[in-house]
Structure formats: structure tokens, C-alpha cells
Protein backbone atom coordinates (compact mmCIF):
# COMPACT_ATOMS: atom_id res chain seq x y z
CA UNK A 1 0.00 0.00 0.00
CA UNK A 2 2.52 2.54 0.80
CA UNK A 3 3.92 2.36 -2.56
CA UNK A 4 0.95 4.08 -4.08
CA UNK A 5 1.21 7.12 -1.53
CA UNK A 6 3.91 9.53 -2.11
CA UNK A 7 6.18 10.19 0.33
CA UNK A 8 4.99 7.09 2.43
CA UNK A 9 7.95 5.12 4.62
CA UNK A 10 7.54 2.01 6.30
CA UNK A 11 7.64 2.60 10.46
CA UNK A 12 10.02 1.48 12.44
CA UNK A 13 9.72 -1.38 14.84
CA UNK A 14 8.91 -0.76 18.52
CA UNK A 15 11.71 -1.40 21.15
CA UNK A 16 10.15 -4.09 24.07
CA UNK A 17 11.87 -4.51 26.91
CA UNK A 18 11.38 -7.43 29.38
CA UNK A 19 11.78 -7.61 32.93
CA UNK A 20 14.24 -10.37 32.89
CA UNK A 21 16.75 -8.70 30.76
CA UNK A 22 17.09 -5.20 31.88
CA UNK A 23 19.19 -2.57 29.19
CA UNK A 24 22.83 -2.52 29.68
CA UNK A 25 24.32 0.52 28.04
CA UNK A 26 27.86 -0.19 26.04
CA UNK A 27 29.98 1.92 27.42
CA UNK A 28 29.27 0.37 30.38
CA UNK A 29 29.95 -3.32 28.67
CA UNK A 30 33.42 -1.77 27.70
CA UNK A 31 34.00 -0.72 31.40
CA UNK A 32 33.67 -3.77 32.52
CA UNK A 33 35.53 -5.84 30.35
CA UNK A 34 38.33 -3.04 30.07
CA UNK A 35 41.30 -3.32 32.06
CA UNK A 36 42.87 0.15 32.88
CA UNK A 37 46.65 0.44 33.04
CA UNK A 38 49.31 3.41 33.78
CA UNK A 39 50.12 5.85 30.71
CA UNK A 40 53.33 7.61 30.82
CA UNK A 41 51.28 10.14 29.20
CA UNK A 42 50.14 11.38 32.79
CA UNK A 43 53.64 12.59 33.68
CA UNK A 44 53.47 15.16 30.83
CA UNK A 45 52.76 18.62 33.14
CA UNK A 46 52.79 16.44 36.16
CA UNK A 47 56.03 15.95 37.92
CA UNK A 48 54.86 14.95 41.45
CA UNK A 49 52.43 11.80 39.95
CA UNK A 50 54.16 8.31 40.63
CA UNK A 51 54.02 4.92 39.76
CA UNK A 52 55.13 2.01 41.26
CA UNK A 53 53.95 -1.52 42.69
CA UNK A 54 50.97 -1.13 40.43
CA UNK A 55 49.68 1.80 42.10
CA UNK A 56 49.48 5.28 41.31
CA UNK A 57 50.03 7.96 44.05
CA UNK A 58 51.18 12.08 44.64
CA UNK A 59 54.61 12.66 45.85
CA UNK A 60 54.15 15.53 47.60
CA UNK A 61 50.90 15.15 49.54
CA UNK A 62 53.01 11.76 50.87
CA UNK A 63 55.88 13.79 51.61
CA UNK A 64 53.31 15.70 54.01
CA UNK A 65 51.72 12.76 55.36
CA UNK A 66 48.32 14.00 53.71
CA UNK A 67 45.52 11.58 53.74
CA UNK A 68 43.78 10.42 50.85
CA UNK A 69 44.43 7.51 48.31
CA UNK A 70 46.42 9.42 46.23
CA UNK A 71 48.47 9.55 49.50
CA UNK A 72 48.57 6.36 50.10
CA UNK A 73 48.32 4.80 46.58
CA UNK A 74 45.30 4.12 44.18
CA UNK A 75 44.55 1.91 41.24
CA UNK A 76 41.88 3.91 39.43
CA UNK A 77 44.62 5.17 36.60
CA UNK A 78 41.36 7.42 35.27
CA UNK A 79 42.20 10.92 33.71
CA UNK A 80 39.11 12.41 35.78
CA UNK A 81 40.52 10.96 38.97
CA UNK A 82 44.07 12.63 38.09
CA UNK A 83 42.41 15.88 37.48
CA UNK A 84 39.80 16.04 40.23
CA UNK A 85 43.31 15.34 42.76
CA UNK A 86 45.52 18.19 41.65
CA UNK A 87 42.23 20.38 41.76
CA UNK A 88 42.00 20.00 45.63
CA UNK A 89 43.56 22.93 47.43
CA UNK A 90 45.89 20.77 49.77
CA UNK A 91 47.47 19.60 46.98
CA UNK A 92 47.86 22.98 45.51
CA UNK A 93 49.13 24.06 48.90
CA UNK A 94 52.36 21.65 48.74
CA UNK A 95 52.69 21.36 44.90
CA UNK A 96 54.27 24.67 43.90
CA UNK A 97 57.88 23.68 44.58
CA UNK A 98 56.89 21.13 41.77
CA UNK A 99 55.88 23.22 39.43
CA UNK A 100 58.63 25.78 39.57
CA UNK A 101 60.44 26.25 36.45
CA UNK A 102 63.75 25.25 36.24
CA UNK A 103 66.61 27.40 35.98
CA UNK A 104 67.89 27.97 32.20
CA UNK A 105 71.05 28.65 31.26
CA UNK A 106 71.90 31.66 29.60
CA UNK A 107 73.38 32.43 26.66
CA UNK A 108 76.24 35.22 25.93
CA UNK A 109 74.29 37.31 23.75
CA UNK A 110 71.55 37.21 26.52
CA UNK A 111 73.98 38.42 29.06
CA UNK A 112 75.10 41.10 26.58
CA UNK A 113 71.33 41.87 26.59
CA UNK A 114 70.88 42.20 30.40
CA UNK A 115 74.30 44.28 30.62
CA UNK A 116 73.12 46.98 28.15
CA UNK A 117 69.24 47.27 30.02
CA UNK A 118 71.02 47.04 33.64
CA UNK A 119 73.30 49.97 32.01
CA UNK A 120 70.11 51.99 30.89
CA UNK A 121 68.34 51.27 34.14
CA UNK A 122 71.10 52.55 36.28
CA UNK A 123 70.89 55.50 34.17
CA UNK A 124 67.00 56.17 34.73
CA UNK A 125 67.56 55.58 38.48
CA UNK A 126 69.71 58.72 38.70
CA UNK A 127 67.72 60.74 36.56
CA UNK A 128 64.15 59.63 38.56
CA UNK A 129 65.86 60.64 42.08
CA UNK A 130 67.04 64.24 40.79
CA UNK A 131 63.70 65.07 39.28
CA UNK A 132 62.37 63.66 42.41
CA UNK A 133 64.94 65.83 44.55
CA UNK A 134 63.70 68.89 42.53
CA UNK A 135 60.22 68.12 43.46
CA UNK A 136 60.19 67.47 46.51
CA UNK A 137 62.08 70.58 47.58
CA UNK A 138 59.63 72.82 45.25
CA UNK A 139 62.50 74.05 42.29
CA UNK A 140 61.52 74.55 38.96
CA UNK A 141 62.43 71.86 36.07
CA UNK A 142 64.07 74.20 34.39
CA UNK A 143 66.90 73.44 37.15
CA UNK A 144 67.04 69.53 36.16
CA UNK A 145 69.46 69.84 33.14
CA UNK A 146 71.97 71.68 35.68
CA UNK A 147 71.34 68.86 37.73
CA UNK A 148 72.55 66.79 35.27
CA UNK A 149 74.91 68.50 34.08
CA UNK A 150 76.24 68.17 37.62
CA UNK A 151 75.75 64.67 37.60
CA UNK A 152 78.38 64.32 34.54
CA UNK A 153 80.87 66.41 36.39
CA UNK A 154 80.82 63.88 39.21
CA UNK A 155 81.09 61.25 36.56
CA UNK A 156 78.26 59.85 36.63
CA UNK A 157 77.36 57.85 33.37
CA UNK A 158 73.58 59.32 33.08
CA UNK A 159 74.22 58.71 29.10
CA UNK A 160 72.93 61.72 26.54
CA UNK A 161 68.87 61.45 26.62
CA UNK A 162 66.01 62.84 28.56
CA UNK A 163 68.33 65.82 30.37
CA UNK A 164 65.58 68.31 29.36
CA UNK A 165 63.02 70.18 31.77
CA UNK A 166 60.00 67.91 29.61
CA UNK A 167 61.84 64.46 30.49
CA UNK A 168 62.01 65.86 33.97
CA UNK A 169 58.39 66.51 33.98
CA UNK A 170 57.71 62.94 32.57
CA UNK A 171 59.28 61.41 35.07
CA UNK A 172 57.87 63.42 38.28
CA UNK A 173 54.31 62.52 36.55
CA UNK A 174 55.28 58.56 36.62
CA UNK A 175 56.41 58.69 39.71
CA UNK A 176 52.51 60.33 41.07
CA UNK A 177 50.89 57.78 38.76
CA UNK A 178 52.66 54.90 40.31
CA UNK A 179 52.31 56.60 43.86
CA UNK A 180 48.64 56.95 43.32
CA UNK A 181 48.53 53.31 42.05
CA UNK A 182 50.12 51.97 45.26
CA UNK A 183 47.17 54.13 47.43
CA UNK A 184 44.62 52.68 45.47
CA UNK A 185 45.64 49.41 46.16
CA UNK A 186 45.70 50.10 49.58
CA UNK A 187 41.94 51.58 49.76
CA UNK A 188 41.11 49.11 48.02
CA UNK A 189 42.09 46.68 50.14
CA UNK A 190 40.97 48.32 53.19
CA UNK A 191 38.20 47.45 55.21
CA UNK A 192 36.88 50.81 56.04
CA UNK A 193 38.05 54.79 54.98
CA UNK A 194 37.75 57.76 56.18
CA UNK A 195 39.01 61.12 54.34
CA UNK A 196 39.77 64.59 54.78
CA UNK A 197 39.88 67.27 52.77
CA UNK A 198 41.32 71.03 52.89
CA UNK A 199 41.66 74.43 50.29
CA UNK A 200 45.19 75.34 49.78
CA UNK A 201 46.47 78.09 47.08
CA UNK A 202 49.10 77.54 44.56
CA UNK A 203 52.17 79.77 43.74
CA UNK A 204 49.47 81.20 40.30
CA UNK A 205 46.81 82.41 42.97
CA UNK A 206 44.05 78.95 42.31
CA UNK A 207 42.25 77.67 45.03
CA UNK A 208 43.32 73.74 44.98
CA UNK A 209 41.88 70.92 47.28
CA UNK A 210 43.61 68.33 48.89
CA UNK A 211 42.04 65.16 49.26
CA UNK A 212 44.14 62.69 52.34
CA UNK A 213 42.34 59.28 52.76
CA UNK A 214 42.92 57.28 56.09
CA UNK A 215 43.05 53.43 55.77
CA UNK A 216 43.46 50.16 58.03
CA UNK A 217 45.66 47.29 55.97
CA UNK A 218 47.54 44.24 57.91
CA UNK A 219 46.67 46.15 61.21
CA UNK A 220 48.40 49.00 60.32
CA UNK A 221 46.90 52.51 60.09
CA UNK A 222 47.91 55.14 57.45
CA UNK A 223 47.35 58.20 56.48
CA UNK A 224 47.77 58.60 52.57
CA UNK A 225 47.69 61.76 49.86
CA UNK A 226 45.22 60.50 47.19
CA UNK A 227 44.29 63.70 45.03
CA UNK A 228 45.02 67.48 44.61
CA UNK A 229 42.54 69.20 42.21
CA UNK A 230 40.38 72.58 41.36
CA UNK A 231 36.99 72.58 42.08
CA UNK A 232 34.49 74.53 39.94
CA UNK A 233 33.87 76.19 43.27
CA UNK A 234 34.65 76.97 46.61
CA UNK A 235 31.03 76.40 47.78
CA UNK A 236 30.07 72.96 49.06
CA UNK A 237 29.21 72.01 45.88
CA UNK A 238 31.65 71.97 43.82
CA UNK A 239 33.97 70.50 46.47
CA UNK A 240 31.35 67.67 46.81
CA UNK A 241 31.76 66.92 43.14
CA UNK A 242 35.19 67.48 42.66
CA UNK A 243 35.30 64.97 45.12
CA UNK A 244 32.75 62.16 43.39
CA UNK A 245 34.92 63.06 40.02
CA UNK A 246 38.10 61.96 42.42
CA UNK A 247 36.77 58.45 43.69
CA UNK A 248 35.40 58.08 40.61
CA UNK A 249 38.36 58.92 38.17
CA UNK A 250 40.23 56.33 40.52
CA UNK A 251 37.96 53.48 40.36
CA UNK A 252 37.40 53.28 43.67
CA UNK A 253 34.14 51.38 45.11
CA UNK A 254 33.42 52.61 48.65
CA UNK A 255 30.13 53.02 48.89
CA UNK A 256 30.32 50.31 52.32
CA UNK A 257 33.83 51.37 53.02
CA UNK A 258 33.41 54.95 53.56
CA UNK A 259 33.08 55.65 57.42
CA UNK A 260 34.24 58.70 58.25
CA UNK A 261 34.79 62.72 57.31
CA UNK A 262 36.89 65.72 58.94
CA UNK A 263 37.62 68.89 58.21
CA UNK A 264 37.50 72.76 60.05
CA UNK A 265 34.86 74.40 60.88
CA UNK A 266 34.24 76.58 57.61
CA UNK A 267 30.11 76.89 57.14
CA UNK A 268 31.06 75.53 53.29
CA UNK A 269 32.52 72.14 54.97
CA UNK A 270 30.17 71.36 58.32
CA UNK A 271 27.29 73.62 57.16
CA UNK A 272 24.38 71.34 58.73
CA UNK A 273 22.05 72.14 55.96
CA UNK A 274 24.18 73.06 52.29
CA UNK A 275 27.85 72.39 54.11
CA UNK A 276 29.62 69.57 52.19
CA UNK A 277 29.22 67.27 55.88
CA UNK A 278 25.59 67.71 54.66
CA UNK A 279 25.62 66.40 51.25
CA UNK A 280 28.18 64.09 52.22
CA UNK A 281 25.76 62.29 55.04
CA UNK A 282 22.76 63.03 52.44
CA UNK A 283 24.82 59.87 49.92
CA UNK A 284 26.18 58.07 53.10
CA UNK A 285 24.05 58.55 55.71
CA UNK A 286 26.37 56.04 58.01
CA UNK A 287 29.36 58.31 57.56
CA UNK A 288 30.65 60.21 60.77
CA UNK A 289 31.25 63.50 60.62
CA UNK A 290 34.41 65.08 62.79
CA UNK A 291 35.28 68.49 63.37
CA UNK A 292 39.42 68.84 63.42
CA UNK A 293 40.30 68.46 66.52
CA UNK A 294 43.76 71.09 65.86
CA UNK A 295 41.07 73.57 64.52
CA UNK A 296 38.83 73.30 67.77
CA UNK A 297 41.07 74.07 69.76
CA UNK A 298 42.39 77.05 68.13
CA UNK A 299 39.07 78.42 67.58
CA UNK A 300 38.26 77.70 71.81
CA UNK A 301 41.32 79.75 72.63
CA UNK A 302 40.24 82.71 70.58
CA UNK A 303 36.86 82.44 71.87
CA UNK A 304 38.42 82.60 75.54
CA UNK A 305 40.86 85.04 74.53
CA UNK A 306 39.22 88.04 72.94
CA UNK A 307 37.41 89.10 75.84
CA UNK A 308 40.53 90.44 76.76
CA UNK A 309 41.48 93.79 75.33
CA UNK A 310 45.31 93.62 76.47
CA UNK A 311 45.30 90.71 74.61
CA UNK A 312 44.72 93.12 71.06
CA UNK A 313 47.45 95.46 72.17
CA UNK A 314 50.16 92.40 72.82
CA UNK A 315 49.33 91.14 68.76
CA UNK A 316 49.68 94.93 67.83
CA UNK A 317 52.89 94.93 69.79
CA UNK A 318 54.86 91.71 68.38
CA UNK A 319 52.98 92.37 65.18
CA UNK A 320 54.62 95.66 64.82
CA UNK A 321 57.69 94.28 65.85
CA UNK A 322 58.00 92.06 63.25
CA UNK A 323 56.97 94.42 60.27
CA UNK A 324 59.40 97.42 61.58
CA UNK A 325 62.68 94.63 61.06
CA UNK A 326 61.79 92.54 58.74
CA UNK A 327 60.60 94.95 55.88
CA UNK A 328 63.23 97.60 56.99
CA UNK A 329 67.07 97.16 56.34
CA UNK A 330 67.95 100.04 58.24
CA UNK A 331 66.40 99.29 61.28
CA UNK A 332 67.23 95.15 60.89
CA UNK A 333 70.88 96.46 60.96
CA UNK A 334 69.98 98.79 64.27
CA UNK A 335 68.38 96.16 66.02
CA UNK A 336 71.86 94.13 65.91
CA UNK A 337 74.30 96.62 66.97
CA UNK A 338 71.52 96.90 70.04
CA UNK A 339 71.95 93.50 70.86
CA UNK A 340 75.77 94.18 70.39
CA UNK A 341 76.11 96.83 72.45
CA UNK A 342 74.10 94.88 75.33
CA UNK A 343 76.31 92.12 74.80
CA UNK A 344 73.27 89.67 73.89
CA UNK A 345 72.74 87.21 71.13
CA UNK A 346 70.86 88.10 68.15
CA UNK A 347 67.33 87.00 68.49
CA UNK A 348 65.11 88.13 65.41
CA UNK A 349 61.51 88.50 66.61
CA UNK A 350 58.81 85.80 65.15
CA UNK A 351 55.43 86.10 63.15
CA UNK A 352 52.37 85.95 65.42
CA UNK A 353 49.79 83.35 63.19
CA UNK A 354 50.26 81.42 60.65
CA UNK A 355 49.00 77.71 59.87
CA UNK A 356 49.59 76.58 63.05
CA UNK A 357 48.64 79.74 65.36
CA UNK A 358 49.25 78.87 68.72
CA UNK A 359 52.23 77.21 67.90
CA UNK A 360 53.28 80.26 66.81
CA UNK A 361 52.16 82.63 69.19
CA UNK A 362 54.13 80.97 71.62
CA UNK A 363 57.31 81.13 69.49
CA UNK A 364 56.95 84.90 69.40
CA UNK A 365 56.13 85.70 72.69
CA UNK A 366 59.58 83.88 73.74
CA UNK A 367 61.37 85.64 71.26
CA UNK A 368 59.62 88.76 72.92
CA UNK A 369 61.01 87.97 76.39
CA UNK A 370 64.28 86.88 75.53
CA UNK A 371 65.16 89.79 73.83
CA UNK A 372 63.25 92.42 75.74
CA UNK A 373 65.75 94.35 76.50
CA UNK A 374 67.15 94.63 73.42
CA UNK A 375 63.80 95.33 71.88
CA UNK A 376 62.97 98.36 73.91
CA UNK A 377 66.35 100.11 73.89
CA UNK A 378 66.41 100.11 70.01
CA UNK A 379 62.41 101.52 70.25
CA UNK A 380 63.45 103.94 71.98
CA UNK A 381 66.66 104.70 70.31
CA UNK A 382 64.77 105.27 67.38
CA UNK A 383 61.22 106.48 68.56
CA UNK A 384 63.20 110.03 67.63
CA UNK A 385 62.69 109.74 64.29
CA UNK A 386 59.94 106.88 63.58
CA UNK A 387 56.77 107.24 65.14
CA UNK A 388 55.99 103.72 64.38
CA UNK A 389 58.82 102.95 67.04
CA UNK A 390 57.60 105.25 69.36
CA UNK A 391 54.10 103.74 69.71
CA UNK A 392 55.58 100.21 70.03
CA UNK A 393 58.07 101.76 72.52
CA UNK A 394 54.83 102.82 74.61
CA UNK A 395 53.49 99.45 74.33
CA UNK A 396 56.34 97.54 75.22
CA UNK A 397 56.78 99.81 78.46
CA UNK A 398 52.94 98.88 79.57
CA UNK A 399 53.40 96.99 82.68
CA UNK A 400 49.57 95.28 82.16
CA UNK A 401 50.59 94.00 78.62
CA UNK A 402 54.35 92.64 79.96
CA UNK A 403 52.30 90.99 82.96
CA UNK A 404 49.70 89.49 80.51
CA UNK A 405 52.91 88.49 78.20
CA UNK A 406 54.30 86.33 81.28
CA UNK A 407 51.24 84.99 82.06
CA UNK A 408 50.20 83.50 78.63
CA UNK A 409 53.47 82.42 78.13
CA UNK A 410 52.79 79.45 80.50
CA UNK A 411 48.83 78.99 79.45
CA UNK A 412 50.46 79.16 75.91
CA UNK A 413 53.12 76.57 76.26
CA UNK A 414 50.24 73.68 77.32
CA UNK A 415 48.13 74.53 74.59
CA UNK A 416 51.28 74.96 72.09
CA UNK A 417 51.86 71.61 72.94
CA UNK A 418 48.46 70.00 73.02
CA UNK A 419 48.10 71.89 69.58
CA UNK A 420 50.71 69.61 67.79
CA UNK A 421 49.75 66.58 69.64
CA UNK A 422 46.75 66.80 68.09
CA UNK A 423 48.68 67.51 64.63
CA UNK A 424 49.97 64.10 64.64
CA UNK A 425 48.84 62.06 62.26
CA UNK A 426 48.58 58.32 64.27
CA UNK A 427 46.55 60.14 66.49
CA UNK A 428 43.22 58.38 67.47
CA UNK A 429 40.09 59.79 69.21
CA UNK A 430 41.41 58.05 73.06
CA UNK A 431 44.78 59.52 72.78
CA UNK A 432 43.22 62.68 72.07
CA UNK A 433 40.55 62.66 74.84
CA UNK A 434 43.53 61.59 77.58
CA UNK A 435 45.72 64.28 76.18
CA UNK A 436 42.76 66.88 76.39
CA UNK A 437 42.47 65.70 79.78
CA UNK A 438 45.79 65.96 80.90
CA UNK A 439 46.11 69.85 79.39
CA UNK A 440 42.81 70.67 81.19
CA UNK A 441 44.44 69.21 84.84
CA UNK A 442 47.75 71.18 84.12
CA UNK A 443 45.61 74.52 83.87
CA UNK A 444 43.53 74.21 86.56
CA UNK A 445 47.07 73.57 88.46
CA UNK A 446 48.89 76.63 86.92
CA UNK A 447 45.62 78.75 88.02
CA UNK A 448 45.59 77.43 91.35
CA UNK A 449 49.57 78.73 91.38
């Protein structure tokens, strides 16, 4: 019949299986009647794998008394078996010394090779360190091929390339990249940061912000220079994202990590409402916000100090000090033939503020005392003919601004000193709270005296 329909084939014939003589598959057949031996072919990439007395076993997890039967010796010569051993991690663990490669000797013209490239190397080295000298202490590039040209006259081979101020600018920029490198790694790696974050101005006028990350790695705690960069603006802003564009630039995922934020009191950093400790808490609202503790306590001593209006006339006093010999040759050159004819030693008076105010203060108010006499013989040597001299004069006669003098001299010295404790950068929040406690006992002590 099916030849009359087109397209018709005949079915094929139904598979029926009995109870009494289950399927067997054939590779299972071969298994069985297969008889599995050791192929040298299992060495190849596998120096530890042994065979002997029939059996098949691992060198090195024997050596270490491992258990196992590749320890102890096995029969099953399967690849899979092979495989799923040198998989397991304790036999990882002790086979590295197996798979180290051997040492190869080398040939002349590969020595020749290394020679020349150690030569060149050695050359680099000396050129990195002098850009990295000139860097470091703030000279201009331009300075580098004099630098070199030093180098030669000491001779030193530094051979007859990169000696320009663009080579030296090269290699100052590898040497950041590579530095930045290394403290991503470590943030990376950290378990939790905290960062920091301040305006400076560079030597063309631009406002620049420094970005300092503090990390934990091996139990160790640092305190690391990741960025320095111009914000659009100095609001809160544009120092929030200048800082985004930072972590961001760098690759660097911590959204979990992040923990912690400080910086002074400036309304555009811990403004509760539009500061940047705002915005910052706004995207990590587990981050902890800290007030420097340097900048606190600056900031408490003026608050405690300006009530006093003697205090206004001592800054005009070592203020004016200052100015009248530092910006005036003639009078510089006065004020050391007075401490020549009094038979002292030359003591140049100090700036009152800077970065690190009380600090500072305290180093010119014992220039002040030490040279007191000096300073008011000259003021009114030459209070004659500069009236600038003869106010100071006035002022440095004042027996209730010499007696306030004396008596923040020791207040001063404590908080000096507590001031650049607090500087420090291994410092942690207990050290600071027993030092804070300690400066607090010694005044009440020096205002019981």
C-alpha cells in the first residue's frame, strides 16, 4: 500500500523490553571488560604523579603525610581521577615547589642583553631621584638639566637622553601615577576609609583641594595623599563633586567602606544644611562627621581670649615688631648693633599666626622675652625719628601688657603643645581625649599657682 502514496515510509519497529533482561548501556559493557593500566602520558605537566607496585600515588601530599588515596596509593589510573586530585587545594598548597620552572642557562648574547638594560636602568635611576629631589624641595624643572649636568661632572654615566626640563616633567608625573597606584591598592584593600579634605592656594593664585584618605591594611593605620585638584567652586558644591569626580576617576568602590569625614569648621565644609558634611551624610548617611580636633582648639582659645582687650594690644605689639625689622634694612641692621652693644645674642623677633597659630604665638612671645631688653632700647633709640617705634616703645613699656605676656606664656606653652599633639597624624580619638584631659588638669594647676 505505501507504494501508491507519495512520500509514504515504512515505520520502524517498537523497542520491548522485558523484565528479565534489563538494558545494559555499552559503554558500560566496555568498562567492565576493560582493564585500565598506567600511561606515561600522565607525567606530561605532572612531575609529582608516581608509579610504582601497580599503584598510582602524589609525591608531595606523601611527603606531608596528607591523607587520601592518592596519598597512600590508588589503582583507578582514570584521567578524571588525576584531574579532580591536583584540583584540591591541599594539593595545591604543597605542589608549587613542583611546578617551579627550572633554571635555564643563559646564553652570551643574553647576558650582553641584560648588561646593556642594567646599564640603561642605572641610568634612569639617577635621573628619577634628581627630578624627584627637585620636586620634593619645590624648584623649577628648568633646574634639572643643571642637575645633570652636575651629575656628569661627578662622573656619573647618566648617558645623553632625557636631560631636558620635559623628560624631567615625565618622570615626576610617573612617579605620582605609580604613587597613586600603590594608594589605590591600599583603599582598596581596606576594610573601612575615612578622608579629609582642605583648600590650599598655589604659587598662580588657584584655590586647589587636597584630598588625604585614612586606611586600616595588615593592622596598620595610614594616612595617605590620594588627590590634589580645582573645584568649579569653593562652595560645598563643587567640592562635593570634585570629590565624586576623584573616587570616581580612581575606580574606587566605597560606597560600604566609607566611614568617616573631617575637616574645620568653615560653614562651606560642616554647614548642617548646604555644608559639604551635609551632602556628604545626604549619599552616606552612616558616615561620621568630625570636626578637626587642631582647629577646635584654636578656635576655643580665641573664643576665651578676645574678651581680653590687652590681649589686642600684645598682637599689635609683636605684630609691629615684626613688620618694623623685617621689611626695613635700616632698622634690621639697628636692632643688631643693640643687641651688640648689650652684649646679647641676636634674636630676630617671630610672626604671630600662621597655619599653626598657637604654635606660633608661643614662638613669638619667647622671642619677645628673651630679647626684651634689646627690643625696647632700640624703640626707643629710634622712637626720635619713627613714630611707628615710638608707639611700640609705649606698648612695650605697659606693665599690664608685659604681665599678661608672662602669664600666657605658661597657658600658651600647654596649649602649644596639646596643639601639635593633636597635629599628629597616628593620632586616634582616646589619645586625644587623655591628652585633652591631661592639658585641662595642668591649667587648673597653673591657676591654682
Amino acid at each position: 500500500m505505501l507504494r501508491y502514496v507519495d512520500g509514504a515510509k515504512p515505520g520502524k519497529k517498537l523497542r520491548i523490553e522485558t523484565e528479565s533482561q534489563p538494558t545494559v548501556s555499552s559503554n558500560k559493557k566496555y568498562e567492565e571488560k576493560r582493564v585500565r593500566k598506567f600511561l606515561e602520558e600522565c607525567h606530561i605537566g605532572r612531575p609529582w604523579l608516581k608509579y610504582e607496585n601497580g599503584k598510582m600515588f602524589c609525591e608531595c601530599c606523601r611527603e606531608n603525610e596528607t591523607t587520601g588515596a592518592f596519598c597512600v596509593g590508588t589503582t583507578n589510573f582514570k584521567l578524571t581521577a588525576i584531574k579532580q586530585h591536583e584540583n584540591t587545594n591541599i594539593h595545591m598548597k604543597y605542589a608549587m615547589k613542583y611546578l617551579r620552572p627550572k633554571t635555564v642557562e643563559k646564553s652570551q648574547a643574553a647576558d650582553c642583553l641584560m648588561k646593556l638594560k642594567k646599564s640603561e636602568y642605572d641610568r634612569l635611576v639617577i635621573k628619577f631621584r634628581t627630578a624627584h629631589a627637585l620636586a620634593k624641595s619645590h624648584q623649577s624643572f628648568r633646574f634639572y638639566n643643571t642637575m645633570c649636568r652636575l651629575d656628569k661632572a661627578k662622573d656619573l654615566d647618566i648617558g645623553t637622553s632625557y636631560l631636558n626640563d620635559k623628560s624631567a616633567s615625565t618622570f615626576v608625573q610617573t612617579i605620582a601615577d605609580v604613587t597613586q597606584d600603590s594608594v589605590r591598592e591600599k583603599v582598596l584593600k581596606s576594610k573601612y576609609v575615612s578622608f579629609t579634605c582642605d583648600g590650599s592656594t598655589d604659587f598662580t593664585g588657584d584655590d586647589m583641594e587636597n584630598v588625604y584618605v585614612r586606611v586600616v591594611v595588615d593592622g596598620i593605620v595610614e594616612d595617605l595623599f590620594l588627590n590634589i585638584g580645582t573645584a568649579n567652586s569653593a562652595a560645598s558644591a563643587g567640592i562635593f563633586k570634585f570629590l565624586m569626580e576623584t573616587f570616581d576617576n580612581l575606580s574606587l568602590n566605597i560606597e560600604e567602606k566609607m566611614i568617616g569625614f573631617c575637616a574645620d569648621g568653615a560653614s562651606n565644609m560642616q554647614g548642617t544644611k548646604t555644608g559639604l558634611a551635609a551632602l556628604l551624610k545626604e549619599k552616606w548617611p552612616h558616615i561620621f562627621i568630625t570636626h578637626c580636633l587642631a582647629h577646635r582648639l584654636e578656635l576655643a582659645f580665641k573664643d576665651a581670649i578676645k574678651k581680653y582687650a590687652v590681649y589686642d594690644r600684645m598682637t599689635t605689639l609683636l605684630l609691629g615688631i615684626y613688620y618694623l625689622y623685617r621689611k626695613s634694612p635700616k632698622q634690621k641692621k639697628n636692632f643688631g648693633r643693640a643687641f651688640e652693644a648689650l652684649g646679647m645674642t641676636v634674636i630676630l623677633p617671630s610672626r604671630v599666626g600662621g597655619t599653626r597659630w598657637l604654635p606660633h604665638l608661643q614662638r613669638a612671645i619667647s622671642a619677645f622675652i628673651k630679647g626684651f631688653r634689646a627690643f625696647v632700647f632700640q624703640l626707643e633709640t629710634s622712637s626720635h625719628e619713627n613714630p611707628k617705634a615710638e608707639g611700640l616703645a609705649k606698648l612695650a613699656r605697659d606693665g599690664s601688657v608685659i604681665i599678661f605676656i608672662l602669664q600666657l606664656k605658661m597657658i600658651i606653652g600647654v596649649l602649644a603643645r596639646l596643639s601639635l599633639y593633636l597635629q599628629r597624624r597616628e593620632l586616634c580619638i582616646g589619645d586625644a581625649y587623655m591628652r585633652v584631659k591631661a592639658a585641662k588638669a595642668e591649667l587648673l594647676q597653673i591657676f591654682e599657682s
